[in-house]
Protein backbone atom coordinates (compact mmCIF):
# COMPACT_ATOMS: atom_id res chain seq x y z
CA UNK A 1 2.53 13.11 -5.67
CA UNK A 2 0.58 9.79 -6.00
CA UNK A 3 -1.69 11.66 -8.68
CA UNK A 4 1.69 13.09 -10.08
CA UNK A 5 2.75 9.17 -10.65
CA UNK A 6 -0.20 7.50 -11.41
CA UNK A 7 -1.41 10.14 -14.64
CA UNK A 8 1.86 11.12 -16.06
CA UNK A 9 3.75 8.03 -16.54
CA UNK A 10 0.53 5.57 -16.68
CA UNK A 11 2.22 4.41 -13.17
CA UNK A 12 5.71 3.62 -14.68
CA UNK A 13 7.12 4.87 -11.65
CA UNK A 14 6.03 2.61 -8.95
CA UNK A 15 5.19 -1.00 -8.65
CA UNK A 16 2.00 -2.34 -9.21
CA UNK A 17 0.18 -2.85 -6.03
CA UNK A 18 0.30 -7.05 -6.64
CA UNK A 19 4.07 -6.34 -6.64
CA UNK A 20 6.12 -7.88 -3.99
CA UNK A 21 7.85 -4.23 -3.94
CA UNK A 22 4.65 -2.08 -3.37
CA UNK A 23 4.74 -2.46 0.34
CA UNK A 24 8.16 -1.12 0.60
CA UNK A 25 7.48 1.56 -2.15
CA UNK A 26 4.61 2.41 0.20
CA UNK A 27 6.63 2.67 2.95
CA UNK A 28 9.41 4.69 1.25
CA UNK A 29 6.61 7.15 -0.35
CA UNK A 30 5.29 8.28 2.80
CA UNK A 31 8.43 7.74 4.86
CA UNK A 32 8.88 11.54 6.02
CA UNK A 33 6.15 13.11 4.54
CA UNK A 34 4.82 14.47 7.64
CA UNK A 35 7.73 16.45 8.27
CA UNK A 36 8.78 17.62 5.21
CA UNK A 37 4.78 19.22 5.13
CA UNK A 38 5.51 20.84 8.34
CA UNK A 39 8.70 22.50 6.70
CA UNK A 40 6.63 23.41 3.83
CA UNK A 41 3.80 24.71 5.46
CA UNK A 42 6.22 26.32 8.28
CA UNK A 43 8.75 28.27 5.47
CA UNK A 44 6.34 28.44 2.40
CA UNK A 45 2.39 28.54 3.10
CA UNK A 46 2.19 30.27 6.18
CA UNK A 47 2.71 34.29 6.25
CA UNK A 48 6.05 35.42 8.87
CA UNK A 49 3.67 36.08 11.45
CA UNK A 50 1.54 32.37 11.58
CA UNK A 51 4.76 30.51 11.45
CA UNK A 52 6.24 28.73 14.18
CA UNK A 53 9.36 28.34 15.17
CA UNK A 54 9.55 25.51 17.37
CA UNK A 55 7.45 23.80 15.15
CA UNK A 56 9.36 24.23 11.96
CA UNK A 57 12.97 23.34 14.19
CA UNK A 58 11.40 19.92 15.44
CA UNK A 59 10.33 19.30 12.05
CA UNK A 60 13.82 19.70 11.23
CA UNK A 61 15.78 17.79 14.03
CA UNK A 62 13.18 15.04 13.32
CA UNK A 63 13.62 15.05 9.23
CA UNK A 64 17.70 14.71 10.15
CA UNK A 65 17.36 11.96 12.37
CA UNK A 66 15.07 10.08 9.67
CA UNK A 67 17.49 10.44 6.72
CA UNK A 68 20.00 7.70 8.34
CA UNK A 69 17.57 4.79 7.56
CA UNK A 70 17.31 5.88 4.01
CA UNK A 71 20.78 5.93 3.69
CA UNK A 72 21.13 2.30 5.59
CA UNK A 73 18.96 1.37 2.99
CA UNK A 74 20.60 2.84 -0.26
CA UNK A 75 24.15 0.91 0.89
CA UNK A 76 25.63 -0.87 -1.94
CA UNK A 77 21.88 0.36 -3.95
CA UNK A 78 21.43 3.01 -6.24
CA UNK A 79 17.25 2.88 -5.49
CA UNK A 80 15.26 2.34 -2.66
CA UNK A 81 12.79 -0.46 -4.35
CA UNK A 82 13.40 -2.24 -7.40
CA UNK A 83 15.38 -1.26 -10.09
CA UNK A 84 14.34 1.85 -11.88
CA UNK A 85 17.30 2.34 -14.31
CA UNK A 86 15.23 1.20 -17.25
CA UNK A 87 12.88 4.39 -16.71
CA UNK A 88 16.49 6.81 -17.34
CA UNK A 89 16.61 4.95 -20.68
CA UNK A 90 13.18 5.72 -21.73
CA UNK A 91 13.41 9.26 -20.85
CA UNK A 92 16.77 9.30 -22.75
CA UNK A 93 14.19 8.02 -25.96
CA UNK A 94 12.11 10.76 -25.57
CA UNK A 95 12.21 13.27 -28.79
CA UNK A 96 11.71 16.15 -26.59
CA UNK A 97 14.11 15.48 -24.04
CA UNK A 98 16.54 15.10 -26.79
CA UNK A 99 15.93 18.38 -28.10
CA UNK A 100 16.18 20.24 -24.62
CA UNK A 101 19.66 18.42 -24.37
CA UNK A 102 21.04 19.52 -27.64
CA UNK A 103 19.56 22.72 -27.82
C-alpha cells in the first residue's frame, strides 16, 4: 500500500516524512495491519484445508476491539491526520473521472 501511495499520486496522499503529521500517519497506516493480513491470509490465500479457525476468530475479536480507538479518534473529524479534502477536489478535476460520472 505504501508503493500504492508513493507511485500513483507522487505521495499526495500522505504527509511528507518532515511533516509534523507523518508520525501519526505512520501510526494510523500500520495500525491493524497485522490482523487484517491474518483475515486475508486466513479467508483468501490459504486453501479450506490450511486455514485456521482459531486463528482467523482471534484475528477477528482482536480487529473489533481495535476499531474503538479509530473511532475515538475520528470524533468531531472527518480524517484521521490532516486534512485531505483538497485531494476529493482534485479527483473531482480529473477529465476521466468526469467522464465515468456522466457516462
Amino acid at each position: 500500500m505504501e508503493y500504492i501511495l508513493a507511485r500513483y499520486t507522487g505521495g499526495g496522499l500522505k504527509p511528507a516524512a518532515d511533516s509534523p503529521l507523518f508520525p501519526e500517519y505512520l501510526q494510523w497506516f500500520h495500525y491493524c495491519e497485522g490482523m487484517i493480513n491474518t483475515i486475508v491470509v486466513q479467508t483468501i490465500l490459504l486453501p479450506p484445508e490450511r486455514q485456521n479457525k482459531e486463528a482467523l476468530e482471534q484475528a477477528m475479536r482482536l480487529l473489533a476491539r481495535a476499531l474503538a480507538p479509530i473511532d475515538e479518534a475520528l470524533a468531531g473529524r472527518d480524517y484521521l491526520i490532516g486534512d485531505f479534502s483538497a485531494y476529493i477536489g482534485r479527483i473531482d478535476a480529473r477529465p476521466a473521472f468526469q467522464k465515468a460520472m456522466n457516462g
